[in-house]
PDB file of N, CA and C in Angstrom:
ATOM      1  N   UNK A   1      11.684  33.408 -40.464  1.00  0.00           N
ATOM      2  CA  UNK A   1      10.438  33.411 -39.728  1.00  0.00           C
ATOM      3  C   UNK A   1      10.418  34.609 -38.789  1.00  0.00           C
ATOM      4  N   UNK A   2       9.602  35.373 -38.763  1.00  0.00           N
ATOM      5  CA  UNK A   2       9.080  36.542 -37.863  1.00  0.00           C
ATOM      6  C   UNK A   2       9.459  35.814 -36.345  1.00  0.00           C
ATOM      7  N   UNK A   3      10.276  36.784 -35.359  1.00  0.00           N
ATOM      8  CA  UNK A   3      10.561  36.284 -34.237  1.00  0.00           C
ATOM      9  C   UNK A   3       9.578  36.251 -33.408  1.00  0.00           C
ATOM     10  N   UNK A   4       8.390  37.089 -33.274  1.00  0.00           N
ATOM     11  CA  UNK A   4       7.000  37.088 -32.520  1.00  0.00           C
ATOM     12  C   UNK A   4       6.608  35.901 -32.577  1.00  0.00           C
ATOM     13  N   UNK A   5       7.022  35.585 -34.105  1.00  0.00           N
ATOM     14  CA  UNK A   5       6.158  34.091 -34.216  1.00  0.00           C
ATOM     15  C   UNK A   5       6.489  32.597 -33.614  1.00  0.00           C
ATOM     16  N   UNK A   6       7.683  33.233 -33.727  1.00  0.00           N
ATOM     17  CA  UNK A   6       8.605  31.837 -33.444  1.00  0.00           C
ATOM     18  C   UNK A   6       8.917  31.510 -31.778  1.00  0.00           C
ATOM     19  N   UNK A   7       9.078  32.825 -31.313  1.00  0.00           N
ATOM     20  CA  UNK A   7       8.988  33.057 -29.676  1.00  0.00           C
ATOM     21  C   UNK A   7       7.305  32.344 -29.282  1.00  0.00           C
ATOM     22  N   UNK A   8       6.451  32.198 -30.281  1.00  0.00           N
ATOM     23  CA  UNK A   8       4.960  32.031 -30.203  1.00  0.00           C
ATOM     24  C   UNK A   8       4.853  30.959 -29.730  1.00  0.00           C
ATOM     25  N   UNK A   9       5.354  30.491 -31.114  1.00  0.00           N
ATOM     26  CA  UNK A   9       5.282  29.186 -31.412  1.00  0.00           C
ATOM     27  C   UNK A   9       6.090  28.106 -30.329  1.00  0.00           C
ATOM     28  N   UNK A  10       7.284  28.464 -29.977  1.00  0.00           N
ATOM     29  CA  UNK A  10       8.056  28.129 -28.823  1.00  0.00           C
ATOM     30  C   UNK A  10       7.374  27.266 -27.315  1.00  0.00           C
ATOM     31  N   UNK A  11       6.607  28.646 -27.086  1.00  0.00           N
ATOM     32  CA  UNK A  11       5.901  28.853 -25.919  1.00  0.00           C
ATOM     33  C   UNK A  11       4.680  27.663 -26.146  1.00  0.00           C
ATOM     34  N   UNK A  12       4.011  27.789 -27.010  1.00  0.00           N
ATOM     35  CA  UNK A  12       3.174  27.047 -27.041  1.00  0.00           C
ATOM     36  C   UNK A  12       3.799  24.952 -27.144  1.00  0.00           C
ATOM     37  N   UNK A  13       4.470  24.688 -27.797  1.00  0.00           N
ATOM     38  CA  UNK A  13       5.324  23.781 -27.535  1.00  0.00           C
ATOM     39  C   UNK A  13       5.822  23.335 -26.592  1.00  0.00           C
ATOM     40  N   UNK A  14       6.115  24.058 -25.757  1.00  0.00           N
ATOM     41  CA  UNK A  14       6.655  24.082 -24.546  1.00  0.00           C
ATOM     42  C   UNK A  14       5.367  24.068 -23.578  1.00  0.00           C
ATOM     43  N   UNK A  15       4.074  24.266 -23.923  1.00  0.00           N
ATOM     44  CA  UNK A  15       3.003  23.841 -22.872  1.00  0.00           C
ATOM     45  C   UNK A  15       2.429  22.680 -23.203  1.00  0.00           C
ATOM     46  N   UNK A  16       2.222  22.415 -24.387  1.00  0.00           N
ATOM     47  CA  UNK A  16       2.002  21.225 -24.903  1.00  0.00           C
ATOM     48  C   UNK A  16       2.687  20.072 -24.113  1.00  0.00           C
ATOM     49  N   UNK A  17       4.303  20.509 -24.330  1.00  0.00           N
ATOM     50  CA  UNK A  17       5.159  18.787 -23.921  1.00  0.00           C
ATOM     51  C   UNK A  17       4.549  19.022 -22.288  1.00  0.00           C
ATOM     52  N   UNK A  18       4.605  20.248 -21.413  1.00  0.00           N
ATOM     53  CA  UNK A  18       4.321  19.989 -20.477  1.00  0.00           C
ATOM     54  C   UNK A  18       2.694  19.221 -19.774  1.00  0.00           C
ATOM     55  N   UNK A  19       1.688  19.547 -20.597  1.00  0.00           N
ATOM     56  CA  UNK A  19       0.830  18.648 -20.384  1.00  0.00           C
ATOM     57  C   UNK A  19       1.000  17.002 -20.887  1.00  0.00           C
ATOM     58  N   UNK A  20       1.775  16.659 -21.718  1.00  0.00           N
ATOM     59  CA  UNK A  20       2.355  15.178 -21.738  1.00  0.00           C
ATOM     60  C   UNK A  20       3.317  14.767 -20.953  1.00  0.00           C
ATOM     61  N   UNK A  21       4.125  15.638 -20.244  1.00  0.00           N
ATOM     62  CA  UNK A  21       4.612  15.309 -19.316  1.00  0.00           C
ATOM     63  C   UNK A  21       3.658  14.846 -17.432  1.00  0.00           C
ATOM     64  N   UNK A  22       2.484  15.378 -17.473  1.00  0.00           N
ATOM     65  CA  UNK A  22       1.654  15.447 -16.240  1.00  0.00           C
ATOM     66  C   UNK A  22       1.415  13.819 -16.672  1.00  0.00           C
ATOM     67  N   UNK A  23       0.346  13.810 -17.817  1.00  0.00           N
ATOM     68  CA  UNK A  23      -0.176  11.882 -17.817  1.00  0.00           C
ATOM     69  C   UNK A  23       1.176  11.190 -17.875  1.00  0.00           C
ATOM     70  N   UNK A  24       2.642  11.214 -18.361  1.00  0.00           N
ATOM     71  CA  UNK A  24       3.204  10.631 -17.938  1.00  0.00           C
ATOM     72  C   UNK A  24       4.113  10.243 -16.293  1.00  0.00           C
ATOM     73  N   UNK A  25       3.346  12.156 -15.501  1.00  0.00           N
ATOM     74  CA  UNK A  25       3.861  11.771 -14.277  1.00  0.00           C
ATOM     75  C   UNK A  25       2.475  10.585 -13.402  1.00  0.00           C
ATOM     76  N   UNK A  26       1.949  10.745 -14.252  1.00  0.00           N
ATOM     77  CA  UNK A  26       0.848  10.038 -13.661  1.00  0.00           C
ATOM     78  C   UNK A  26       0.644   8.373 -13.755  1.00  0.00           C
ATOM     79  N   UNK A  27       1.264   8.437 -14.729  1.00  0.00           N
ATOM     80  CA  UNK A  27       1.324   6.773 -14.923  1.00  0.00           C
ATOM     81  C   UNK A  27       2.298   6.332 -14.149  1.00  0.00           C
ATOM     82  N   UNK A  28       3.047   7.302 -13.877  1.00  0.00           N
ATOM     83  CA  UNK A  28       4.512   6.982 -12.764  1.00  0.00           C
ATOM     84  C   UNK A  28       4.528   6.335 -11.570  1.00  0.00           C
ATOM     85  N   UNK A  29       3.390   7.367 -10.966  1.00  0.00           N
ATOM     86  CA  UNK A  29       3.117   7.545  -9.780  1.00  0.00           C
ATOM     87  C   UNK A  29       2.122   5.996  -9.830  1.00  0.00           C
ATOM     88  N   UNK A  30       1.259   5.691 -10.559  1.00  0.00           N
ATOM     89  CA  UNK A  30       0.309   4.617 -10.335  1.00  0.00           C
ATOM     90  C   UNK A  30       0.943   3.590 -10.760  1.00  0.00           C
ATOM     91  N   UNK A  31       2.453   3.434 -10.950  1.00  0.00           N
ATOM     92  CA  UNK A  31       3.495   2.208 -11.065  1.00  0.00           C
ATOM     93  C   UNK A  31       4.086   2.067  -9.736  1.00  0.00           C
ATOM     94  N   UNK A  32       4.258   3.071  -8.860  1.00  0.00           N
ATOM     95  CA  UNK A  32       4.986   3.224  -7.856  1.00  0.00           C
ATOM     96  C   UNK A  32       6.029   3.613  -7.739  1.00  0.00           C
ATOM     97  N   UNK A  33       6.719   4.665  -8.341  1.00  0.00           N
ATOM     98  CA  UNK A  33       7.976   5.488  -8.997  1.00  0.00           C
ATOM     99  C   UNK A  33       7.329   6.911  -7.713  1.00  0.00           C
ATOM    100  N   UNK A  34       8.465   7.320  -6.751  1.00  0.00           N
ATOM    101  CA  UNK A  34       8.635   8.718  -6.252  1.00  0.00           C
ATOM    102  C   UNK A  34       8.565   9.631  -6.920  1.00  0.00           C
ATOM    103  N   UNK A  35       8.535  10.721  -6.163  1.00  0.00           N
ATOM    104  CA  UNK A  35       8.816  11.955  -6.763  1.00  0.00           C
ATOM    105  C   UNK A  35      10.477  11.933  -7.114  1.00  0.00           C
ATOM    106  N   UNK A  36      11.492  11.881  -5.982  1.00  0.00           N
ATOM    107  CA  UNK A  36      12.785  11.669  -6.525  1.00  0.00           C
ATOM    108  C   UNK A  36      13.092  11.075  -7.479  1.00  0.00           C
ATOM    109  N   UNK A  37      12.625   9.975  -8.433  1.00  0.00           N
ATOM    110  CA  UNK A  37      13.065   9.134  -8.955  1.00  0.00           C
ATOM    111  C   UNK A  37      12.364   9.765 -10.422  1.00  0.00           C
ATOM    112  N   UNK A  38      11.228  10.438 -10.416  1.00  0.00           N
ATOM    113  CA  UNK A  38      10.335  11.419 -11.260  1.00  0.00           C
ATOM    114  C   UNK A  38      11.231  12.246 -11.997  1.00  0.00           C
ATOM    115  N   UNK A  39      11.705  13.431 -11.081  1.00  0.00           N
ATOM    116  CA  UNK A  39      12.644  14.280 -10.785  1.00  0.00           C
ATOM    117  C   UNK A  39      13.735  14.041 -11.578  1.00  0.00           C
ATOM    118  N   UNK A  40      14.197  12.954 -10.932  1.00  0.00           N
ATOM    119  CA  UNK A  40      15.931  12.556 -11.157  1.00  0.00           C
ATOM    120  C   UNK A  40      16.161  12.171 -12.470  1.00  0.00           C
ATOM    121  N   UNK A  41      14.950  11.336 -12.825  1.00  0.00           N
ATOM    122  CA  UNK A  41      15.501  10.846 -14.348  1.00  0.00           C
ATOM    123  C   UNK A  41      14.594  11.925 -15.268  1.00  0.00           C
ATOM    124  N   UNK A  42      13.948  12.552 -15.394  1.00  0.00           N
ATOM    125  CA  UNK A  42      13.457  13.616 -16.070  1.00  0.00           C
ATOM    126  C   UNK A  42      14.765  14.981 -16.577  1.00  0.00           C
ATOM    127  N   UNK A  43      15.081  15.042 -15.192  1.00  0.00           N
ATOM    128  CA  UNK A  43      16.908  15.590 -14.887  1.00  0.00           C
ATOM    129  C   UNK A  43      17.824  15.075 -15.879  1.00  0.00           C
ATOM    130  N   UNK A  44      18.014  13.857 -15.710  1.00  0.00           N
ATOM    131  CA  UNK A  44      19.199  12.894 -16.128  1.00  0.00           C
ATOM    132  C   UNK A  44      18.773  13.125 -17.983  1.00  0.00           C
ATOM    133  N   UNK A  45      17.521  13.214 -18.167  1.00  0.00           N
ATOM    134  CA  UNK A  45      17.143  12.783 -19.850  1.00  0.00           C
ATOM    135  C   UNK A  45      17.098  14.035 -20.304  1.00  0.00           C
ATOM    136  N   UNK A  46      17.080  15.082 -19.628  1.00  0.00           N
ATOM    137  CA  UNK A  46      16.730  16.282 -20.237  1.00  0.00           C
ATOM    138  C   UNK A  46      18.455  16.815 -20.035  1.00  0.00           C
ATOM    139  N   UNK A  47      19.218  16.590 -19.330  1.00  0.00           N
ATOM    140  CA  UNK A  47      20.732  16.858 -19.397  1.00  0.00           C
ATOM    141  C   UNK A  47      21.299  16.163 -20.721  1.00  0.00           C
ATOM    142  N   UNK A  48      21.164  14.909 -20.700  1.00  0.00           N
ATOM    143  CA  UNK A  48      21.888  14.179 -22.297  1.00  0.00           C
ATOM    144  C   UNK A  48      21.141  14.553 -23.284  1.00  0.00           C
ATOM    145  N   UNK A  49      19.848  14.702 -23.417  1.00  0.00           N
ATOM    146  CA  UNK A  49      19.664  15.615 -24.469  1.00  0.00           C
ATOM    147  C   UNK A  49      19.890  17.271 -24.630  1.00  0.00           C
ATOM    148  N   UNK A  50      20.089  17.712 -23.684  1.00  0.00           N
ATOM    149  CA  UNK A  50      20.834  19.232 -24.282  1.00  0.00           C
ATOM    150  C   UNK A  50      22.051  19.018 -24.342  1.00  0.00           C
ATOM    151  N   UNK A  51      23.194  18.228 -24.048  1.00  0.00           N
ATOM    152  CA  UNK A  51      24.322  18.260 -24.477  1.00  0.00           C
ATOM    153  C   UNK A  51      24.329  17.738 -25.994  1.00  0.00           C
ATOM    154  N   UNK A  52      23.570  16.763 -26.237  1.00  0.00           N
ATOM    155  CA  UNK A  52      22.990  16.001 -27.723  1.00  0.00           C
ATOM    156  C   UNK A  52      23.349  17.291 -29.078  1.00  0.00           C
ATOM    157  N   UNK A  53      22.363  17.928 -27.675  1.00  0.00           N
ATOM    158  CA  UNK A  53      21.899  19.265 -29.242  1.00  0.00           C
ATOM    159  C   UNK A  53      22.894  20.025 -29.290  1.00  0.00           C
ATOM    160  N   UNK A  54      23.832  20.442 -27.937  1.00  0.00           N
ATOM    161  CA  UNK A  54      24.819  21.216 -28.341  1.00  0.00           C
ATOM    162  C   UNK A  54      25.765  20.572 -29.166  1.00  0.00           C
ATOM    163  N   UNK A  55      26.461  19.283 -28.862  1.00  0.00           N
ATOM    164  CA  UNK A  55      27.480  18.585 -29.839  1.00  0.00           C
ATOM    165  C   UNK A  55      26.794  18.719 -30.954  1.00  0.00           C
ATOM    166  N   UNK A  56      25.450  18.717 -31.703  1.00  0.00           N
ATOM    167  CA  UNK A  56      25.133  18.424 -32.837  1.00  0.00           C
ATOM    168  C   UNK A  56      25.301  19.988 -33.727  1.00  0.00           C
ATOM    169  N   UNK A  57      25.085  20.844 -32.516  1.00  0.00           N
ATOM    170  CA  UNK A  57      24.653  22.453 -33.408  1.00  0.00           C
ATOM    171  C   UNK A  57      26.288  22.977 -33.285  1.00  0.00           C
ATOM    172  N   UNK A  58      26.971  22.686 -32.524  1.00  0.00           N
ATOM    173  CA  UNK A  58      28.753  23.247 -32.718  1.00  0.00           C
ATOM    174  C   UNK A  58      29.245  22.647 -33.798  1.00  0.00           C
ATOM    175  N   UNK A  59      28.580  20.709 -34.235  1.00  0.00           N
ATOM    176  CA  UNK A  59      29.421  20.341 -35.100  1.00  0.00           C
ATOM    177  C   UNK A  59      28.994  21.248 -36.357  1.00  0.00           C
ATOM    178  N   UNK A  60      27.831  21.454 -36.772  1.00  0.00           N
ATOM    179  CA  UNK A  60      27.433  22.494 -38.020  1.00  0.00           C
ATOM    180  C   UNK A  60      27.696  23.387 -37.943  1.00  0.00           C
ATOM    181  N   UNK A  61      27.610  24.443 -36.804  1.00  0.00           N
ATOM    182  CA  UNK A  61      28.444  25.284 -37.211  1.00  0.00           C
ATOM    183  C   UNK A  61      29.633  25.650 -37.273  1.00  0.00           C
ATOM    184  N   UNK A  62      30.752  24.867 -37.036  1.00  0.00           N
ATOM    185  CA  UNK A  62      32.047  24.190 -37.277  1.00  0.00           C
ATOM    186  C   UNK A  62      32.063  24.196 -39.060  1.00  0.00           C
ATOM    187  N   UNK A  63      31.479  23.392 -39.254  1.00  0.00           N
ATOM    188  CA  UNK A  63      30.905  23.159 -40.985  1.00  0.00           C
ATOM    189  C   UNK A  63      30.595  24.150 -42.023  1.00  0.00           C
ATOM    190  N   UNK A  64      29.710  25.183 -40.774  1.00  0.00           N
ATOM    191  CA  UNK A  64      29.100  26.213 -42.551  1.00  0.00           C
ATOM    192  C   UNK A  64      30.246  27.190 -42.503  1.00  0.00           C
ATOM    193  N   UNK A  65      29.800  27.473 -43.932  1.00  0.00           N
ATOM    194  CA  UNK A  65      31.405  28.686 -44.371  1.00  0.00           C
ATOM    195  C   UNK A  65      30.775  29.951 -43.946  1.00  0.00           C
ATOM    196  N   UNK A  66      29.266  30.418 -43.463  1.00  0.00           N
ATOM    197  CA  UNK A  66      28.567  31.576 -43.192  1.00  0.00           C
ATOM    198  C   UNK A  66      29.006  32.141 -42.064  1.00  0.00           C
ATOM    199  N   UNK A  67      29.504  31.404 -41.023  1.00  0.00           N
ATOM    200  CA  UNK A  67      30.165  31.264 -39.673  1.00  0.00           C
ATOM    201  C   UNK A  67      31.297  32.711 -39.678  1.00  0.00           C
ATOM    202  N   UNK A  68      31.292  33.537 -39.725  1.00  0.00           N
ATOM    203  CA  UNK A  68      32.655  34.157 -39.967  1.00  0.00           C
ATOM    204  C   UNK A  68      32.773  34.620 -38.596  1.00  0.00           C
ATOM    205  N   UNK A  69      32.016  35.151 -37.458  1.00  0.00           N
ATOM    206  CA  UNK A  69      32.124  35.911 -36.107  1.00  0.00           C
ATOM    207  C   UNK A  69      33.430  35.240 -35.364  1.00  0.00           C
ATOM    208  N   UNK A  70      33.900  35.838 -34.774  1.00  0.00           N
ATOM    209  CA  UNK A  70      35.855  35.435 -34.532  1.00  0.00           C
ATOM    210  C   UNK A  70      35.012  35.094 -33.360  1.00  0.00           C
ATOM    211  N   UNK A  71      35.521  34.071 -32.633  1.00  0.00           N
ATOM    212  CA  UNK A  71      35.321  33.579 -31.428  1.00  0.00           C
ATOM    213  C   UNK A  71      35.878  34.574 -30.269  1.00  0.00           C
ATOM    214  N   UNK A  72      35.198  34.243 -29.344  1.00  0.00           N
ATOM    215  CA  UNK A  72      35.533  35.126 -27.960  1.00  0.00           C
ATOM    216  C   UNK A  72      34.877  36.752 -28.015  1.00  0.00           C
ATOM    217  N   UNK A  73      33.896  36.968 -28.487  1.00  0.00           N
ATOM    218  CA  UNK A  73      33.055  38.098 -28.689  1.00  0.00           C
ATOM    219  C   UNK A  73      32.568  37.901 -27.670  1.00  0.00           C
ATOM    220  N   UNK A  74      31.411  37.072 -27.425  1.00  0.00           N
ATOM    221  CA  UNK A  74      30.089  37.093 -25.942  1.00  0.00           C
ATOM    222  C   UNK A  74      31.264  36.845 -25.009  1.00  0.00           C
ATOM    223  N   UNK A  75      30.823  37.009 -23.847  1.00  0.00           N
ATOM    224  CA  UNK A  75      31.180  37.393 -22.805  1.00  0.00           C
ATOM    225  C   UNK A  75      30.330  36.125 -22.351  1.00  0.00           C
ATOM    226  N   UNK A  76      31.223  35.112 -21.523  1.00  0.00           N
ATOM    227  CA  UNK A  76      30.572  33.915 -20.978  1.00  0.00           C
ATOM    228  C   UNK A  76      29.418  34.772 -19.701  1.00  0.00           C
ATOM    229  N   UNK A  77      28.089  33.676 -19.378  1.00  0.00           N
ATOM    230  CA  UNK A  77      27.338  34.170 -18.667  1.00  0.00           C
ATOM    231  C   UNK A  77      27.992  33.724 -17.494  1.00  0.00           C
ATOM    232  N   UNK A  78      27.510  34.395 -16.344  1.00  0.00           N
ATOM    233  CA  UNK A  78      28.004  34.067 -14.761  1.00  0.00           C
ATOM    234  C   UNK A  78      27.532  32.665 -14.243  1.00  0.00           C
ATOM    235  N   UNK A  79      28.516  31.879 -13.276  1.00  0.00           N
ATOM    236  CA  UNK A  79      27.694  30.795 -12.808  1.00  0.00           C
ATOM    237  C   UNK A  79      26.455  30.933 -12.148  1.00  0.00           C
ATOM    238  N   UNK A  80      26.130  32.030 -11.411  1.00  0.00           N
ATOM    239  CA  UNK A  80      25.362  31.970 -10.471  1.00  0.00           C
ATOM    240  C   UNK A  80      24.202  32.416 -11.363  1.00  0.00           C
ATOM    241  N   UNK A  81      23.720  32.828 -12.102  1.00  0.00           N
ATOM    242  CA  UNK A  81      22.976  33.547 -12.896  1.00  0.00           C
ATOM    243  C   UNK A  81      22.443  31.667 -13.886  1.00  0.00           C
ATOM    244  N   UNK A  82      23.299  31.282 -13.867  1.00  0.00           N
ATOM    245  CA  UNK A  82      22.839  29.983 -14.719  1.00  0.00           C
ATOM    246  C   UNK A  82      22.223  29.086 -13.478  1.00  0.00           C
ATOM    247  N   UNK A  83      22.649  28.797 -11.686  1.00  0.00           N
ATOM    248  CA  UNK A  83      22.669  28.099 -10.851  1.00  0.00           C
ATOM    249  C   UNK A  83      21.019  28.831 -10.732  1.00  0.00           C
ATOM    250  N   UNK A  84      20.687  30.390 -11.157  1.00  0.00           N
ATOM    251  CA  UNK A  84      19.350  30.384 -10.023  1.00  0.00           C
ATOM    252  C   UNK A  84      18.359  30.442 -11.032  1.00  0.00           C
ATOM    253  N   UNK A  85      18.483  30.429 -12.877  1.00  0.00           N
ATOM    254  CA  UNK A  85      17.697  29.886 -13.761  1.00  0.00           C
ATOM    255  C   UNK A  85      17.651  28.484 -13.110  1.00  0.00           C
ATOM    256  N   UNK A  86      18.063  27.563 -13.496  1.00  0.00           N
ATOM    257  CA  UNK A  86      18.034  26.227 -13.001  1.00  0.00           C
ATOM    258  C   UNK A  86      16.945  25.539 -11.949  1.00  0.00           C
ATOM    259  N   UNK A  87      17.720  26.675 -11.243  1.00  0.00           N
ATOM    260  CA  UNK A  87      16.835  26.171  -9.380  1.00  0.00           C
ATOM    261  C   UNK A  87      15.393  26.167  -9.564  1.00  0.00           C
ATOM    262  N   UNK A  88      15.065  27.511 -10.035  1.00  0.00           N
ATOM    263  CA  UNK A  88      13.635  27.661 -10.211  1.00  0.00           C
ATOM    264  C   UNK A  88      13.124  26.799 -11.106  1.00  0.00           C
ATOM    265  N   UNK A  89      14.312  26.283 -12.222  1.00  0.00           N
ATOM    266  CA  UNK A  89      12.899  25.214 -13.149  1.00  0.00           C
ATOM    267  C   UNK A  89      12.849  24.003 -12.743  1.00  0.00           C
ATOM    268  N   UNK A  90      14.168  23.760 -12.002  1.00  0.00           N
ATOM    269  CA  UNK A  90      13.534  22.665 -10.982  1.00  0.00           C
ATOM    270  C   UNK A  90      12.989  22.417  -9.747  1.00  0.00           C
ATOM    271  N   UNK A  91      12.782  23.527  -9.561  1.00  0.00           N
ATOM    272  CA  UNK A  91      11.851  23.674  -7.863  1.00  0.00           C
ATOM    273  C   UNK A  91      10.389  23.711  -8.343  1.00  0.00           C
ATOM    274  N   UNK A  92      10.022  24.348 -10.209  1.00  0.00           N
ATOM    275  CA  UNK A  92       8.707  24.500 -10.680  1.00  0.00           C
ATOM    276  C   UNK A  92       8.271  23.069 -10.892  1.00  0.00           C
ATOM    277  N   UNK A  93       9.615  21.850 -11.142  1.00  0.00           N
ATOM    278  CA  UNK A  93       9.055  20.457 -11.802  1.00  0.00           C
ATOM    279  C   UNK A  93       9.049  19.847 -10.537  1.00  0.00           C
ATOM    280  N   UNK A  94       9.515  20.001  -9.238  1.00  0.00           N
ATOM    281  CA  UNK A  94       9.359  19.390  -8.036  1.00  0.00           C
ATOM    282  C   UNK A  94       7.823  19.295  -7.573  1.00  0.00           C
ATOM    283  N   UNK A  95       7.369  20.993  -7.516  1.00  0.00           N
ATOM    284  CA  UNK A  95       6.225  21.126  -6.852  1.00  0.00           C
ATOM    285  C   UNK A  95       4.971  20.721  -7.695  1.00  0.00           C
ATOM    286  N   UNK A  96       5.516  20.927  -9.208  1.00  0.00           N
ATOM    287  CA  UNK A  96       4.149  20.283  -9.591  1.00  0.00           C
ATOM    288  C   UNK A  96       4.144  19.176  -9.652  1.00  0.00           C
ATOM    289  N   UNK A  97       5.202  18.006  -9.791  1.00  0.00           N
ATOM    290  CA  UNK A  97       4.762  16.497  -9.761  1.00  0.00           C
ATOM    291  C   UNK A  97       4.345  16.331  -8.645  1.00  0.00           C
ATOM    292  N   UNK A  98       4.964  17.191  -7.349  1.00  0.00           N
ATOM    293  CA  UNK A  98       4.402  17.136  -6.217  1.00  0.00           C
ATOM    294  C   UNK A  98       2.664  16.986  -6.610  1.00  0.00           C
ATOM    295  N   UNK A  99       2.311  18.179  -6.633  1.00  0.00           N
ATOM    296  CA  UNK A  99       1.188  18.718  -6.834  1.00  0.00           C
ATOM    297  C   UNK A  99       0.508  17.282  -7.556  1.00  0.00           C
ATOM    298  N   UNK A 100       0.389  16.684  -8.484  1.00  0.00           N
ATOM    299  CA  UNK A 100       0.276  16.003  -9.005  1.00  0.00           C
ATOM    300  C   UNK A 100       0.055  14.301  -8.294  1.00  0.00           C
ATOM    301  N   UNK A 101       0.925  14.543  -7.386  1.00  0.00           N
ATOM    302  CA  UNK A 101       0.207  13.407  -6.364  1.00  0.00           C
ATOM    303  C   UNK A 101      -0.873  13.057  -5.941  1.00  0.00           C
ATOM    304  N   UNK A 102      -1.119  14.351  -5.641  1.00  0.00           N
ATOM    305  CA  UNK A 102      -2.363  14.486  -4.948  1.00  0.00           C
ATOM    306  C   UNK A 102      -3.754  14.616  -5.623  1.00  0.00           C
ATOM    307  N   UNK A 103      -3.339  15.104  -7.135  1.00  0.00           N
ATOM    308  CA  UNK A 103      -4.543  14.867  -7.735  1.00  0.00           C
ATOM    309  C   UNK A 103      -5.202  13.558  -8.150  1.00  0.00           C
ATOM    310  N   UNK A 104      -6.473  13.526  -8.238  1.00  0.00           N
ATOM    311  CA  UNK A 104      -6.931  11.998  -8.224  1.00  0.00           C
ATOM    312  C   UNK A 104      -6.936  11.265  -9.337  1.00  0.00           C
ATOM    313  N   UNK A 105      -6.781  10.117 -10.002  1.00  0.00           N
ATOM    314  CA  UNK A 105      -6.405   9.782 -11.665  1.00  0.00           C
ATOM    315  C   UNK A 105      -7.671   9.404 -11.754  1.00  0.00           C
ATOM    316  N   UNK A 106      -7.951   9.904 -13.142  1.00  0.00           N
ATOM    317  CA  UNK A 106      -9.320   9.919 -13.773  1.00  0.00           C
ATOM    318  C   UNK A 106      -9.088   8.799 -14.848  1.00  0.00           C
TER     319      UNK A 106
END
């Protein structure tokens, strides 16, 4: 697949879940669920599923014989460089469920 496309396609996916994520912060909020508790388990579900996917994509490629690249080539990324990706995507899901409070449910 053409990478333009797929970087496309990505992006758009990724706005999608985020507008299903708003009506579900919304039903949250009109159960009586915080923002912390919003937050925290959104956190908690989106952590066990990326470890999910990594155990699942090491075990295959463990598996295929196409695999030949000798391990220890990349150069691990820095902690802090992973700590201030992070921050920001969760300071972006803070302020908008924030944000989201305040809007009125239709």
């Amino acid at each position: 697949m053409n990478e333009k496309l797929k970087g496309g396609l990505l992006v758009f996916l990724g706005a999608c879940s985020f507008g299903v994520l708003s009506t579900i912060v919304k039903f949250a909020y009109a159960n009586g669920y915080t923002l912390g508790e919003i937050t925290g388990s959104q956190t908690f579900f989106g952590f066990l599923t990326l470890w999910l996917l990594y155990f699942v994509s090491t075990k295959f490629k463990k598996q295929s014989a196409g695999n030949t690249s000798p391990e220890g080539q990349q150069t691990p990324t820095k902690w802090w460089k992973v700590c201030l990706a992070g921050m920001f995507t969760g300071l972006v899901g803070i302020f908008y469920y924030q944000c989201e409070s305040f809007c009125p449910r239709r």
